[in-house]
PDB file of N, CA and C in Angstrom:
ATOM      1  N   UNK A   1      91.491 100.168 125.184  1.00  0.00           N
ATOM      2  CA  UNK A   1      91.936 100.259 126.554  1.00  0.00           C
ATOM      3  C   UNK A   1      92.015  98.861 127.178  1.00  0.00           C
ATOM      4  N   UNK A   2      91.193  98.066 126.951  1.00  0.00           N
ATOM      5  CA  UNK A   2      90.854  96.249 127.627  1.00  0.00           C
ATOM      6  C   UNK A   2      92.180  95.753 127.086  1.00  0.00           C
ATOM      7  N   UNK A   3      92.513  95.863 126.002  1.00  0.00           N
ATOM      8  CA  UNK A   3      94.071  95.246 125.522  1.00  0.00           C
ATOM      9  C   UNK A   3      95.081  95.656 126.309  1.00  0.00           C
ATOM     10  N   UNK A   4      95.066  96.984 126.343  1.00  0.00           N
ATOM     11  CA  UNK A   4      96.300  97.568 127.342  1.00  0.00           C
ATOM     12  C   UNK A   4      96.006  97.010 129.115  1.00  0.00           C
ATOM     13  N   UNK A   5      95.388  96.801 129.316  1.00  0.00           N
ATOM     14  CA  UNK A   5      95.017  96.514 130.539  1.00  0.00           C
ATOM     15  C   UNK A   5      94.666  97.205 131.154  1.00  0.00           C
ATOM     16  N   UNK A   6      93.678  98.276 131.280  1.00  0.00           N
ATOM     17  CA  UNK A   6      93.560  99.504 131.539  1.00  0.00           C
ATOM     18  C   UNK A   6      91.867  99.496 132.007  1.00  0.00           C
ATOM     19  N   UNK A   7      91.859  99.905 133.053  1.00  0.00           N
ATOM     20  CA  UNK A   7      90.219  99.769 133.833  1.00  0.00           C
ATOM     21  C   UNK A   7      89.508 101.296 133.520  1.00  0.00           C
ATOM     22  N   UNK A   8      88.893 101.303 132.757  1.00  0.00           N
ATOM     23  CA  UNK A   8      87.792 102.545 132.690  1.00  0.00           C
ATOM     24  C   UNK A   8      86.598 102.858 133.502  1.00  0.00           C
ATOM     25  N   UNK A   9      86.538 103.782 133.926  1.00  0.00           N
ATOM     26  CA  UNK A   9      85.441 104.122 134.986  1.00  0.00           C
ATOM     27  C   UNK A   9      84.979 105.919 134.603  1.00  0.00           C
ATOM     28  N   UNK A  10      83.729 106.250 134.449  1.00  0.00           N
ATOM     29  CA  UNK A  10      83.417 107.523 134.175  1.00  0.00           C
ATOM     30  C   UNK A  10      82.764 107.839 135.462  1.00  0.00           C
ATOM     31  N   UNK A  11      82.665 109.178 135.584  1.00  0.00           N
ATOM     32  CA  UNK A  11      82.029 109.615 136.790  1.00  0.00           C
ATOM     33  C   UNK A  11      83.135 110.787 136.817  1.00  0.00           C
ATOM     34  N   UNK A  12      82.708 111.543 138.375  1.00  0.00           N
ATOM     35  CA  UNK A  12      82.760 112.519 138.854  1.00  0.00           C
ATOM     36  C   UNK A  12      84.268 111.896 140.006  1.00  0.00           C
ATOM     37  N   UNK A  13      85.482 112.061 139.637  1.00  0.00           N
ATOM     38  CA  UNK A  13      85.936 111.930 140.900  1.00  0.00           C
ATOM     39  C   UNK A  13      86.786 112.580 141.330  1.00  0.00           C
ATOM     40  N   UNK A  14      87.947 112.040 142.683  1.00  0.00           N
ATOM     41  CA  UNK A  14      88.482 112.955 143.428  1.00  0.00           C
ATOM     42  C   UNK A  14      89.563 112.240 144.209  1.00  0.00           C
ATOM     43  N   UNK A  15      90.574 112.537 144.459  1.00  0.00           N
ATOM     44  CA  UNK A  15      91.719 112.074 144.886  1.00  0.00           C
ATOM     45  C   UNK A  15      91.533 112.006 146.483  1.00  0.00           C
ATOM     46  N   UNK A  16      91.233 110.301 146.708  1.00  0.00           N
ATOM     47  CA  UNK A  16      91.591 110.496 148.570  1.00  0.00           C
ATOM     48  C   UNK A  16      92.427 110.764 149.324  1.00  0.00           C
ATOM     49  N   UNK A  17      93.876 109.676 148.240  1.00  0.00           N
ATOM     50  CA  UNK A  17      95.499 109.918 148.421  1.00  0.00           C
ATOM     51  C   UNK A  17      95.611 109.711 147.423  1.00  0.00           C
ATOM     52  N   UNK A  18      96.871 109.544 147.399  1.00  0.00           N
ATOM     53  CA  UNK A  18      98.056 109.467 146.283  1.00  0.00           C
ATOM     54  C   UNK A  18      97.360 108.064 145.284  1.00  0.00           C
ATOM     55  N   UNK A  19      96.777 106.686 146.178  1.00  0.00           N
ATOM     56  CA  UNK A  19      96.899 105.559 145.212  1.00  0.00           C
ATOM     57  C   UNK A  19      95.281 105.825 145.620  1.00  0.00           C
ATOM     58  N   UNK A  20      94.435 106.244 145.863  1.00  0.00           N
ATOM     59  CA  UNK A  20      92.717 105.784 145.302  1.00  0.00           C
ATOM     60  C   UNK A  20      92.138 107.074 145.142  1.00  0.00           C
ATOM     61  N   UNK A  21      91.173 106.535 144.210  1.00  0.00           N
ATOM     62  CA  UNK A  21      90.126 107.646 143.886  1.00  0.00           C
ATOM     63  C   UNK A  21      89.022 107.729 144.134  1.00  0.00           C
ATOM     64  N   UNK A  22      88.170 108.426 144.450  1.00  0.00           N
ATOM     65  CA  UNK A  22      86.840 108.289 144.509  1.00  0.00           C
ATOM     66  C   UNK A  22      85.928 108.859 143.348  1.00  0.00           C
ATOM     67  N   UNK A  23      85.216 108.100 142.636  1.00  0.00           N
ATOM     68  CA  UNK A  23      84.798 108.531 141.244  1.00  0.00           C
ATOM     69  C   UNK A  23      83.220 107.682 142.116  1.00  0.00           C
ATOM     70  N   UNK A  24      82.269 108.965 142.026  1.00  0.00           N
ATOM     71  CA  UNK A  24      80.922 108.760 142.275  1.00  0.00           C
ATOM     72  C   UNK A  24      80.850 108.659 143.929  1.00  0.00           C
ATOM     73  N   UNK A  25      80.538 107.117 144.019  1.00  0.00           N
ATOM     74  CA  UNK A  25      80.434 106.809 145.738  1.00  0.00           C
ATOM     75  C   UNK A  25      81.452 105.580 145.637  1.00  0.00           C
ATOM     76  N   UNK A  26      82.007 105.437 144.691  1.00  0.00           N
ATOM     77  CA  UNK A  26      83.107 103.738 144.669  1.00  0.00           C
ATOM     78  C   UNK A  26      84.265 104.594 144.755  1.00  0.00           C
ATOM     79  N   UNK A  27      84.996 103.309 145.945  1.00  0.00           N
ATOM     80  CA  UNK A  27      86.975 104.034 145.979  1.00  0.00           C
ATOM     81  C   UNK A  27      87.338 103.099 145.113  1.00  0.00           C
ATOM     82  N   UNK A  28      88.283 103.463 144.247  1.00  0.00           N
ATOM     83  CA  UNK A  28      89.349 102.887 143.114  1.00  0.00           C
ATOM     84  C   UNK A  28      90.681 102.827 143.838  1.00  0.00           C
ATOM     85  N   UNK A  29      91.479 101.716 143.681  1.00  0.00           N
ATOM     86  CA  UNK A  29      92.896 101.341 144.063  1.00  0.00           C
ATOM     87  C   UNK A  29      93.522 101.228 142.888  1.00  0.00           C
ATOM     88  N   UNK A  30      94.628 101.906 142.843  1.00  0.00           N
ATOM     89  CA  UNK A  30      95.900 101.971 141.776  1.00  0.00           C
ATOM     90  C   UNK A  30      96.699 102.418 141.782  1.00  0.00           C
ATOM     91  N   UNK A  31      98.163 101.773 141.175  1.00  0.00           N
ATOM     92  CA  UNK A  31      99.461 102.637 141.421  1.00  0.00           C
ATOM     93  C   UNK A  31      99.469 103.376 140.402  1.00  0.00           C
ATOM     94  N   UNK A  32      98.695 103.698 139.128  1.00  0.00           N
ATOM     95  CA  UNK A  32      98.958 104.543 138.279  1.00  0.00           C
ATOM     96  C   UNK A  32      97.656 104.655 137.983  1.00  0.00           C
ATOM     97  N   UNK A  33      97.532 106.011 137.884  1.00  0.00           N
ATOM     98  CA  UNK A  33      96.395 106.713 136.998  1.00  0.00           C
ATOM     99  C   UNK A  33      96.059 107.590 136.784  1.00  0.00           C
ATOM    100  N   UNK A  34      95.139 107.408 135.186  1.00  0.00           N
ATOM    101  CA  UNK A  34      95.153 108.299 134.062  1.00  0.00           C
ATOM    102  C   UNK A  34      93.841 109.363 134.259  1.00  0.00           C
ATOM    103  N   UNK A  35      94.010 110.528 134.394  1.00  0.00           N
ATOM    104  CA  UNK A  35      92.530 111.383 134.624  1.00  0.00           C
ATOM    105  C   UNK A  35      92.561 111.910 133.153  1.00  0.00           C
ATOM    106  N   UNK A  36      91.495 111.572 132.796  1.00  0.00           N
ATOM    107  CA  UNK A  36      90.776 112.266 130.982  1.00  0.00           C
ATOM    108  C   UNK A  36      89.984 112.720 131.087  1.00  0.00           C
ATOM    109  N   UNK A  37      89.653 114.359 131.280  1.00  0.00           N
ATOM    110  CA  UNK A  37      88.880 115.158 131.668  1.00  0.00           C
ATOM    111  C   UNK A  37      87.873 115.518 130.286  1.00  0.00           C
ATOM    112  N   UNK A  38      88.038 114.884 129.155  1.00  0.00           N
ATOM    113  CA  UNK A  38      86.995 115.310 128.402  1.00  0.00           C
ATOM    114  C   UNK A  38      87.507 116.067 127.222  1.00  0.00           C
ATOM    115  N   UNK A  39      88.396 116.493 127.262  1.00  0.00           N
ATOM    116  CA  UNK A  39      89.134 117.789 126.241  1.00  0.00           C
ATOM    117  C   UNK A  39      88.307 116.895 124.590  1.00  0.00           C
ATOM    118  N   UNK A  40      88.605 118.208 123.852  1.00  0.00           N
ATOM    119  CA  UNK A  40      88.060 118.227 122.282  1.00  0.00           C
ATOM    120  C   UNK A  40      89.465 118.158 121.776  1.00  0.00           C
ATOM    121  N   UNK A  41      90.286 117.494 120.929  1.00  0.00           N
ATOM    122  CA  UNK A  41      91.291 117.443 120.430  1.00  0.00           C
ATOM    123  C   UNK A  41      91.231 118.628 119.093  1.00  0.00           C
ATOM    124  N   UNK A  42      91.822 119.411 118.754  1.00  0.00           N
ATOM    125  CA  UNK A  42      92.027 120.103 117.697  1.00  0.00           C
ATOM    126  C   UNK A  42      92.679 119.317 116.614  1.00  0.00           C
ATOM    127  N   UNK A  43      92.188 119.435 115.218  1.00  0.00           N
ATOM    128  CA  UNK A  43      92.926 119.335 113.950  1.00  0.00           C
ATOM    129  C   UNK A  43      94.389 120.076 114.260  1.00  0.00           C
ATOM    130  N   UNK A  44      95.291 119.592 113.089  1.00  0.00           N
ATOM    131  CA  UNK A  44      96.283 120.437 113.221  1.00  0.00           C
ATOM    132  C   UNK A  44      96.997 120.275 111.704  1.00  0.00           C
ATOM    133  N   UNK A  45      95.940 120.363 111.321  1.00  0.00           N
ATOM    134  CA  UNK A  45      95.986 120.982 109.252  1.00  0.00           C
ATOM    135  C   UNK A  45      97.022 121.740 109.027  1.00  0.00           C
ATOM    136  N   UNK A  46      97.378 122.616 109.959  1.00  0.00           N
ATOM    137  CA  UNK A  46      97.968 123.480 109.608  1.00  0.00           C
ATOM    138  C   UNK A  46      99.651 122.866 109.531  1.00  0.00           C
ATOM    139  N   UNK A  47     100.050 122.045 110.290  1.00  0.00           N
ATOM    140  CA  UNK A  47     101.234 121.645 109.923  1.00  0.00           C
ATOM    141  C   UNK A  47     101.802 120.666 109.219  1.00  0.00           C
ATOM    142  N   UNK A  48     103.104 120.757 108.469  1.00  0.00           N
ATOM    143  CA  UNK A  48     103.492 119.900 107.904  1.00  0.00           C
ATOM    144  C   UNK A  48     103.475 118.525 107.879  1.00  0.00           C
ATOM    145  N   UNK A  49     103.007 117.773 107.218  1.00  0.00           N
ATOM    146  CA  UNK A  49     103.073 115.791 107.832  1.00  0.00           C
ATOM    147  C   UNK A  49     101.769 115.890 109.272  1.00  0.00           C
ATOM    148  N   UNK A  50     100.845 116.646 108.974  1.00  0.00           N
ATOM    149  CA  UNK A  50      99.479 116.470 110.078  1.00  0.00           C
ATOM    150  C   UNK A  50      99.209 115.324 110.063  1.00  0.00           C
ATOM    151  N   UNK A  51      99.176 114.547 108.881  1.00  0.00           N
ATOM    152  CA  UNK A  51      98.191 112.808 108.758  1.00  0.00           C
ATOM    153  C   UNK A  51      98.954 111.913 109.754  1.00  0.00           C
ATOM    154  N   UNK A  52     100.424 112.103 109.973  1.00  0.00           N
ATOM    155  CA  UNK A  52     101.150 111.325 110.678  1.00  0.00           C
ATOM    156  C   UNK A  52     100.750 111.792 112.173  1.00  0.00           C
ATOM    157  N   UNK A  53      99.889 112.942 112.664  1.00  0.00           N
ATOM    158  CA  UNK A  53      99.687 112.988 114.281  1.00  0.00           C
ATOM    159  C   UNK A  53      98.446 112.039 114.780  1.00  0.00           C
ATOM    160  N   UNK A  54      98.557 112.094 115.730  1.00  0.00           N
ATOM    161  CA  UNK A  54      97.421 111.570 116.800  1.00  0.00           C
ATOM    162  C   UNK A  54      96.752 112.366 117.362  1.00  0.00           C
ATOM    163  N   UNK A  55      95.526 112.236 117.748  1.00  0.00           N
ATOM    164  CA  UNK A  55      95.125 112.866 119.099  1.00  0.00           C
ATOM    165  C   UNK A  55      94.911 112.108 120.092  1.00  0.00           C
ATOM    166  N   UNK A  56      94.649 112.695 121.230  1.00  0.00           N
ATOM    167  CA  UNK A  56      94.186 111.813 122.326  1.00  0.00           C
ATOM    168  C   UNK A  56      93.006 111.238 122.248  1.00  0.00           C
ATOM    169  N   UNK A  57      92.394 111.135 121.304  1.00  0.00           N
ATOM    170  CA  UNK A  57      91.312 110.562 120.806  1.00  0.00           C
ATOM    171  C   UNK A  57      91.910 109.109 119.805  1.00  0.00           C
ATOM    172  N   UNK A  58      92.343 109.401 118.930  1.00  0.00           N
ATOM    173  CA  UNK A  58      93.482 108.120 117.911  1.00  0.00           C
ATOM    174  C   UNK A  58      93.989 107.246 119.220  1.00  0.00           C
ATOM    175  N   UNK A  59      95.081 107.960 120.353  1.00  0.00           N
ATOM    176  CA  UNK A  59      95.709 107.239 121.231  1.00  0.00           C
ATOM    177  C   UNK A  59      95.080 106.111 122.098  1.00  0.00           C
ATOM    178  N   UNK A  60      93.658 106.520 122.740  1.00  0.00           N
ATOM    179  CA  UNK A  60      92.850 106.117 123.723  1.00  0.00           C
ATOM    180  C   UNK A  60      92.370 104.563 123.058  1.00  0.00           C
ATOM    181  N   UNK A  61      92.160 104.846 120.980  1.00  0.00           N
ATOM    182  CA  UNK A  61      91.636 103.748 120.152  1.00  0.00           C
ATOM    183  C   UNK A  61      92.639 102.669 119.866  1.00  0.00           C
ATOM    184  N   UNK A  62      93.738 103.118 120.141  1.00  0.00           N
ATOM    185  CA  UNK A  62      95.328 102.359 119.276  1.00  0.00           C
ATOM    186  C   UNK A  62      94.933 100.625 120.180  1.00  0.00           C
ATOM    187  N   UNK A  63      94.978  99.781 119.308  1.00  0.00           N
ATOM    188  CA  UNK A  63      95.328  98.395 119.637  1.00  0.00           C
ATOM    189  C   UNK A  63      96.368  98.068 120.642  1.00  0.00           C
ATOM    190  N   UNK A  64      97.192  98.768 119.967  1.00  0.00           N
ATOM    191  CA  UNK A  64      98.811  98.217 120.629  1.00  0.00           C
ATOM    192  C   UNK A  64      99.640  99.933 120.755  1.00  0.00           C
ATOM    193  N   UNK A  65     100.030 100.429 121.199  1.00  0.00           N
ATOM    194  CA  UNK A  65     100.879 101.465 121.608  1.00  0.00           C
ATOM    195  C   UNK A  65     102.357 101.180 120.399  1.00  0.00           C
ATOM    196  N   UNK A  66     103.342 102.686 120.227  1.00  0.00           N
ATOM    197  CA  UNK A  66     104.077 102.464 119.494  1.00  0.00           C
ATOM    198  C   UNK A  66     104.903 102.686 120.790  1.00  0.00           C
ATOM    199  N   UNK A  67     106.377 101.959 119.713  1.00  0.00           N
ATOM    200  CA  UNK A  67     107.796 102.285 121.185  1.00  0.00           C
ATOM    201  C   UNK A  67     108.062 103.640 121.432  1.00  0.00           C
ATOM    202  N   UNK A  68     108.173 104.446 120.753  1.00  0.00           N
ATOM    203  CA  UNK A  68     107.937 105.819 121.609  1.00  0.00           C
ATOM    204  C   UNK A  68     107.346 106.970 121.094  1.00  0.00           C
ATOM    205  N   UNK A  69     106.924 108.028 121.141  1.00  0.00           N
ATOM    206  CA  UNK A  69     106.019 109.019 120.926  1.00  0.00           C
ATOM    207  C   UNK A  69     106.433 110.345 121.452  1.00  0.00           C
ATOM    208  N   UNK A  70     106.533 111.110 120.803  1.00  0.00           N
ATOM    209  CA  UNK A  70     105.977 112.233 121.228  1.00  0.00           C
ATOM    210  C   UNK A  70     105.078 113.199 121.552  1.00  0.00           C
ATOM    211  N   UNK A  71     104.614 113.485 122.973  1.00  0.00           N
ATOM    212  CA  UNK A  71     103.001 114.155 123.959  1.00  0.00           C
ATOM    213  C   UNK A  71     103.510 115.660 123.760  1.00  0.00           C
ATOM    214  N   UNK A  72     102.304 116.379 122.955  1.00  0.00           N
ATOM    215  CA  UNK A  72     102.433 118.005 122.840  1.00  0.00           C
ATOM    216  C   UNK A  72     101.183 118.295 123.447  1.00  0.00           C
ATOM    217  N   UNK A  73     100.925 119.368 124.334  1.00  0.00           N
ATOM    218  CA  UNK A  73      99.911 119.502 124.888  1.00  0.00           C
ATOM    219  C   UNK A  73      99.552 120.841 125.176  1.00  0.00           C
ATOM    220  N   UNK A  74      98.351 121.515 124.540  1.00  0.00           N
ATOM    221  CA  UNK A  74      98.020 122.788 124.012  1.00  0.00           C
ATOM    222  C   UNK A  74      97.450 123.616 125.566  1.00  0.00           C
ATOM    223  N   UNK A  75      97.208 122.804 126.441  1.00  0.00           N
ATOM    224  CA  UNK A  75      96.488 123.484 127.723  1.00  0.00           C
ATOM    225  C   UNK A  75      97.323 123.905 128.570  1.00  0.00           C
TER     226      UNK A  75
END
């Protein structure tokens, strides 16, 4: 995430407006942001060429991002 430029903060938070958050008792300022609520990523053995997926777990670790991707999302 520090490579991408990307500020991590855990806690409990909550949308004041549109650009800050409140996570704990600190307000956060940003024009973009990412809420990661925790989810368990599933295997997905079951399909063809599985070794070639990610999870949002692989993604969060990646060094460098690829030029484009495809987001499937089971929830």
């Amino acid at each position: 995430m520090v490579n991408n430029k990307v500020d991590v903060y855990n806690g409990y938070g909550e949308f004041e407006d549109k650009y800050h958050v409140k996570i704990n008792d600190k307000v956060i300022k940003g024009n973009k942001i990412l809420i990661s609520t925790g989810s368990k990523p599933m295997t997905a053995k079951f399909i063809k060429g599985y070794e070639h997926i990610k999870s949002s777990d692989d993604i969060f670790k990646m060094e460098q991002l690829p030029k484009s991707m495809i987001v499937i999302g089971a929830g």
